[in-house]
Protein backbone atom coordinates (compact mmCIF):
# COMPACT_ATOMS: atom_id res chain seq x y z
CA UNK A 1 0.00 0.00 0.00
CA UNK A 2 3.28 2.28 0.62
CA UNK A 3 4.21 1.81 -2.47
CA UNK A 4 1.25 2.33 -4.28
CA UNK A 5 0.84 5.81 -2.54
CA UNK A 6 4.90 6.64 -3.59
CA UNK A 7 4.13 5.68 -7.15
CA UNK A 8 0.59 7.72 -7.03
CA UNK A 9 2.85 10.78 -5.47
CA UNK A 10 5.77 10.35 -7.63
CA UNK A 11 3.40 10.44 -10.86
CA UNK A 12 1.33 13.62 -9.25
CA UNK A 13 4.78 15.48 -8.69
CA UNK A 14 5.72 14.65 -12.61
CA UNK A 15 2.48 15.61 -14.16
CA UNK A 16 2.65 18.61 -12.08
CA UNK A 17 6.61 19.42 -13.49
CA UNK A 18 5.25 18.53 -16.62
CA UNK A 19 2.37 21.21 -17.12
CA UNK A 20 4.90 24.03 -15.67
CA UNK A 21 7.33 23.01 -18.32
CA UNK A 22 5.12 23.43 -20.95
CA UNK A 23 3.02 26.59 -19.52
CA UNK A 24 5.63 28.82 -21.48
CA UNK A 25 4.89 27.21 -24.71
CA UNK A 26 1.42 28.40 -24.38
CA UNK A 27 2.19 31.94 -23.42
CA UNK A 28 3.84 31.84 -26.39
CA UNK A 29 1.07 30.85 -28.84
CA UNK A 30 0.72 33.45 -31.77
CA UNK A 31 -2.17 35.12 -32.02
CA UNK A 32 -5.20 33.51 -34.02
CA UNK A 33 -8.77 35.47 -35.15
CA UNK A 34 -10.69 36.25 -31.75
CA UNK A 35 -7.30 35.84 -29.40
CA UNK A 36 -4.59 37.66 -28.31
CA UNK A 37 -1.65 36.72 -26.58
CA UNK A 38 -0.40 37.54 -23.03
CA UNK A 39 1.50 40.78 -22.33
CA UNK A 40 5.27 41.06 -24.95
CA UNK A 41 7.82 42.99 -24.95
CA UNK A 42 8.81 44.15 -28.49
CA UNK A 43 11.74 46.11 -29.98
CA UNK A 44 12.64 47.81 -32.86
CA UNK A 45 12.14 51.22 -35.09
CA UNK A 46 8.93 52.85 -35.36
CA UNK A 47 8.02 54.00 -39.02
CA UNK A 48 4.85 55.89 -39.56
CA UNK A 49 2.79 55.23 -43.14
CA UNK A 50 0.64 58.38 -44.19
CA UNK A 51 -1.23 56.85 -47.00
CA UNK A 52 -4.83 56.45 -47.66
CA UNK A 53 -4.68 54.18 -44.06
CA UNK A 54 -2.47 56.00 -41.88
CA UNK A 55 -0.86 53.23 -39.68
CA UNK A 56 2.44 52.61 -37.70
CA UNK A 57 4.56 50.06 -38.34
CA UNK A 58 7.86 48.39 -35.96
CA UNK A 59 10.39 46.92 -37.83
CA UNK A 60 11.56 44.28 -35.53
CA UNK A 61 14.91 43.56 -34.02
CA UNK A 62 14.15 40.09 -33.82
CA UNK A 63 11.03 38.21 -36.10
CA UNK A 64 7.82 37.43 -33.99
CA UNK A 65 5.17 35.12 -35.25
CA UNK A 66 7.05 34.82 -38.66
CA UNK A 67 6.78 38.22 -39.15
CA UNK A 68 9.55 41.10 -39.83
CA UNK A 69 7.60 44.07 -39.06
CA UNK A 70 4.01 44.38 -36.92
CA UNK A 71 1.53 47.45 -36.83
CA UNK A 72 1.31 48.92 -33.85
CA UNK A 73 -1.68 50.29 -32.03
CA UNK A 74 -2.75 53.03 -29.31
CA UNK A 75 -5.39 54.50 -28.42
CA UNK A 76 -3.50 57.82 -27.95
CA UNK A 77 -1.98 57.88 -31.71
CA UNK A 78 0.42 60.69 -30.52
CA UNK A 79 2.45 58.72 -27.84
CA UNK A 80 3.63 56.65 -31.20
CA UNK A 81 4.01 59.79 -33.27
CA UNK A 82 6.48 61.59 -31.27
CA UNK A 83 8.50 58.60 -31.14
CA UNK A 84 8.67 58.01 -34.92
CA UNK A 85 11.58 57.35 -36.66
CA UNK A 86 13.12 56.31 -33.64
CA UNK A 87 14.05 52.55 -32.14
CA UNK A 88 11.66 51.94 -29.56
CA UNK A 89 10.53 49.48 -27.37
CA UNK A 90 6.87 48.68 -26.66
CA UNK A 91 4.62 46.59 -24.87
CA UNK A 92 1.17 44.97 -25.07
CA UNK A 93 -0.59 41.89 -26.55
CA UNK A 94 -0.75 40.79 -29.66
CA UNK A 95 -4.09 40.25 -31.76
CA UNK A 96 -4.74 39.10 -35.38
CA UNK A 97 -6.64 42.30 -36.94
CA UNK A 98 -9.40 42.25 -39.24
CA UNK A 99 -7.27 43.50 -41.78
CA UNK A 100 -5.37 39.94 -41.77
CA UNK A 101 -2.11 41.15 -39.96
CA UNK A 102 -0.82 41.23 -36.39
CA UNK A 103 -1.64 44.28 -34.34
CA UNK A 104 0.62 45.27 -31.00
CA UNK A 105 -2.28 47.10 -28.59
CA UNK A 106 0.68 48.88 -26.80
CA UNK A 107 0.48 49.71 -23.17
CA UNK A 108 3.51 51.31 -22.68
CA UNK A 109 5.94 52.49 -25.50
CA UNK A 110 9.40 53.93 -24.79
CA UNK A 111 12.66 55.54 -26.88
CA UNK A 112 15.74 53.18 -26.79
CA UNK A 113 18.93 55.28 -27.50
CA UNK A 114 19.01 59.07 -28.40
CA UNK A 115 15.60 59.79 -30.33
CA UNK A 116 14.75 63.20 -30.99
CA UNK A 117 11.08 63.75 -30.43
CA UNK A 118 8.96 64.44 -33.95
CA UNK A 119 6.19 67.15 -33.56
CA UNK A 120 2.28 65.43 -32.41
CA UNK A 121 -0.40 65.34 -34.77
CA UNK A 122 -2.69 67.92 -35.19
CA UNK A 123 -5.94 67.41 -32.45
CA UNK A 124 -9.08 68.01 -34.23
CA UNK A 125 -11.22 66.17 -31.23
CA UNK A 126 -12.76 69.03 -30.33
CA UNK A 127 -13.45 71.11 -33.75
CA UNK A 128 -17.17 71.10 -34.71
CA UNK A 129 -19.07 72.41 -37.25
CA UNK A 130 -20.10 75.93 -38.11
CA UNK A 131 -23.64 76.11 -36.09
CA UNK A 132 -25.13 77.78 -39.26
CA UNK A 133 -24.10 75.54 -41.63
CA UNK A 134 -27.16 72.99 -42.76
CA UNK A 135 -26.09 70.93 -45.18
CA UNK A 136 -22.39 70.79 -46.81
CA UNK A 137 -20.77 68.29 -49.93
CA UNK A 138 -17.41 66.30 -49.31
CA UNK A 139 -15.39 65.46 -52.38
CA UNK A 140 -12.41 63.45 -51.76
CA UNK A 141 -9.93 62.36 -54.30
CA UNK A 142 -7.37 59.51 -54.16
CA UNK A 143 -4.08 58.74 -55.70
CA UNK A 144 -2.83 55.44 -55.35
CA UNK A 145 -1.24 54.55 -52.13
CA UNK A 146 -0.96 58.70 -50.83
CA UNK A 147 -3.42 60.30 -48.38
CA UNK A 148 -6.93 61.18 -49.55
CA UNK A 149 -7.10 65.08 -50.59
CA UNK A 150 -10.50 66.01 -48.73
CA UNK A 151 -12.12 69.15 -49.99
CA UNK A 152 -15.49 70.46 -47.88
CA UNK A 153 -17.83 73.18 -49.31
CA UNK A 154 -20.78 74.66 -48.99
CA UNK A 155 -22.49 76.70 -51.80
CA UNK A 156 -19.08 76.71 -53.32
CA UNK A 157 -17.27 77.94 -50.02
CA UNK A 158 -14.32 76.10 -48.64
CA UNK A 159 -14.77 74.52 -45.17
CA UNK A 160 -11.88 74.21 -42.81
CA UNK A 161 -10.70 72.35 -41.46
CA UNK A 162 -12.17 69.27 -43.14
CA UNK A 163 -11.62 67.36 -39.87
CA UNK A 164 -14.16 68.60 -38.62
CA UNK A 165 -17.25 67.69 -41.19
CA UNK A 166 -15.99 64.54 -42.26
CA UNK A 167 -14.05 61.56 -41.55
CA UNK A 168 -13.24 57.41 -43.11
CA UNK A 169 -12.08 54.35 -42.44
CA UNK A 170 -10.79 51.99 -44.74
CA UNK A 171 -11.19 48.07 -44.12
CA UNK A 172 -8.96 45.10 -45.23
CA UNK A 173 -11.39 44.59 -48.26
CA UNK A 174 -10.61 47.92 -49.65
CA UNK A 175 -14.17 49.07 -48.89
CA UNK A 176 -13.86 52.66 -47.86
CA UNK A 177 -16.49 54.47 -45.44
CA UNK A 178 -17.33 58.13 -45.62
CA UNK A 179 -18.86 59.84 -42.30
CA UNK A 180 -20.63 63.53 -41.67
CA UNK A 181 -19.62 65.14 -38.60
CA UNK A 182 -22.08 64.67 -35.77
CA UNK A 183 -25.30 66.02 -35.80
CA UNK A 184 -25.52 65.46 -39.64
CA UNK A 185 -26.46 62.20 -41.99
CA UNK A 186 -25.38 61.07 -45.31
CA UNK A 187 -28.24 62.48 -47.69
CA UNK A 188 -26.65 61.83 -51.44
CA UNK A 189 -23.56 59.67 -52.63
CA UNK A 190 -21.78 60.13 -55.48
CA UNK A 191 -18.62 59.23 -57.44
CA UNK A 192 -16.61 57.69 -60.63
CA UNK A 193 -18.94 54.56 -61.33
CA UNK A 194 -15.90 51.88 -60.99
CA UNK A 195 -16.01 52.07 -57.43
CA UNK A 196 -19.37 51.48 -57.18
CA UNK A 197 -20.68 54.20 -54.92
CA UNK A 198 -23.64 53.57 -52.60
CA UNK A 199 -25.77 53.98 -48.96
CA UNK A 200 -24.04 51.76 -46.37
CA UNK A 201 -27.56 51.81 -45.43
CA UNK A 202 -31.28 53.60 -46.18
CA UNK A 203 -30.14 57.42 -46.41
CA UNK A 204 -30.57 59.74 -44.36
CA UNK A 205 -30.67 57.26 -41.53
CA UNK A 206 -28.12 57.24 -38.72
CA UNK A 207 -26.23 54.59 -39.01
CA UNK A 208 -25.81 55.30 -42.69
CA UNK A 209 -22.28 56.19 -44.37
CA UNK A 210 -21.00 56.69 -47.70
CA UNK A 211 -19.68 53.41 -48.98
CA UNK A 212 -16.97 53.09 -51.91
CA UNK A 213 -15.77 49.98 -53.10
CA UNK A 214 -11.44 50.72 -53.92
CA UNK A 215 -10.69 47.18 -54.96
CA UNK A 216 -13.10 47.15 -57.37
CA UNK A 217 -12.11 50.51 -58.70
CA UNK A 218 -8.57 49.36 -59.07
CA UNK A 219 -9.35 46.51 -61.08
CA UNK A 220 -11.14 48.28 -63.18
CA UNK A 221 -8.13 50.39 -63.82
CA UNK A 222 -9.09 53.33 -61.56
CA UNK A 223 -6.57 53.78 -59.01
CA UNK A 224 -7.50 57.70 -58.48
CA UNK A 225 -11.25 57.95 -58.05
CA UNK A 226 -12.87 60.97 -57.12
CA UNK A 227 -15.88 59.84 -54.39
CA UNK A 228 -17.79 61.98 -52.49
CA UNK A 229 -21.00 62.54 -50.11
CA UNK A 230 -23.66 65.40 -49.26
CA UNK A 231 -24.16 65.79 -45.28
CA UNK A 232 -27.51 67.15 -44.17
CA UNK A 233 -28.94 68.14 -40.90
CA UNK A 234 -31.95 65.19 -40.05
């Protein structure tokens, strides 16, 4: 019976060693659609992209996940803008985004070496929109890969800044989204034909956008369609 107890023990003690041995291995699982990782530690040099998506990108010291490079993402865009250009060092978990690459959500971020500190982005968080203004069109053009030139009028009058009567997002599919400011809806849509211009939803409701379709354009052989949207007070 003593000896059945010692084996019992001794096999408790190994399964025990066993599943501490291997809980590393799990930490470090890459990330998968719907997970994330635990907490990393990642190091390299922060490059900003100003394109049609603007996104930052760490080229890494070491590879992580198979991957040379991974976008990096905070809430507070400016605590990675000051820092680019520089080598850096960040931390957070790691998440497969719906765009189809791996996404750092960095919790802390920090210079490694001498990094002289680029300017912040411009805030527009708190610009609205002229009170008097009731209605206003957005035309945007695109060229390839560079950032969208935005123009906002109304009656033929330039509205500035822009920021502050319209906005986008872009997702992995190329389909790009055009907001009003708040307080307004998306009454009319409008652009070249290839990239198939429509209601996100029933217009004029509130949950409605502007939707463009930029793949499509592209293979059509329009890589610099001009889109744009009318924004009316409901």
């Amino acid at each position: 019976m003593f000896l059945c107890y010692k084996q019992s023990v001794s096999g408790y003690l190994f399964a025990i060693v066993l599943a501490l041995s291997s809980t590393p291995s799990l930490f470090a699982q890459c990330p998968s659609m719907g997970t994330e990782t635990e907490v990393r530690t990642l190091q390299g040099r922060l490059i900003f992209h100003d394109g049609i998506e603007e996104w930052f990108e760490l080229k890494l010291d070491q590879p992580q996940c198979g991957e040379s490079s991974i976008e990096l993402f905070e809430q507070d865009s400016n605590s990675l803008a000051i820092l680019r250009g520089c080598r850096i060092k960040s931390q957070g978990a790691l998440i497969f985004s719906a765009r189809g690459n791996i996404r750092q959500l960095v919790e802390q971020i920090e210079a490694i070496g001498r990094c002289a500190h680029k300017a912040p982005f411009p805030d527009f968080s708190h610009v609205k929109p002229d009170s008097a203004i009731r209605e206003y069109r957005v035309e945007m053009h695109l060229n390839g890969s560079h950032p969208i030139h935005f123009r906002v009028s109304q009656a033929g009058k330039t509205l500035r800044p822009w920021q502050a009567y319209a906005s986008y997002f872009l997702t992995g599919g190329f389909l790009l989204y055009g907001l009003c400011a708040d307080g307004f809806v998306v009454d009319k849509v409008f652009g070249t034909p290839e990239a198939n211009p429509a209601h996100f939803e029933e217009a004029r409701s509130p949950t409605d956008m502007a939707m463009f379709d930029l793949d499509r354009a592209a293979g059509l052989g329009r890589k610099d369609p001009d889109l744009g949207f009318t924004c009316v007070r409901p």
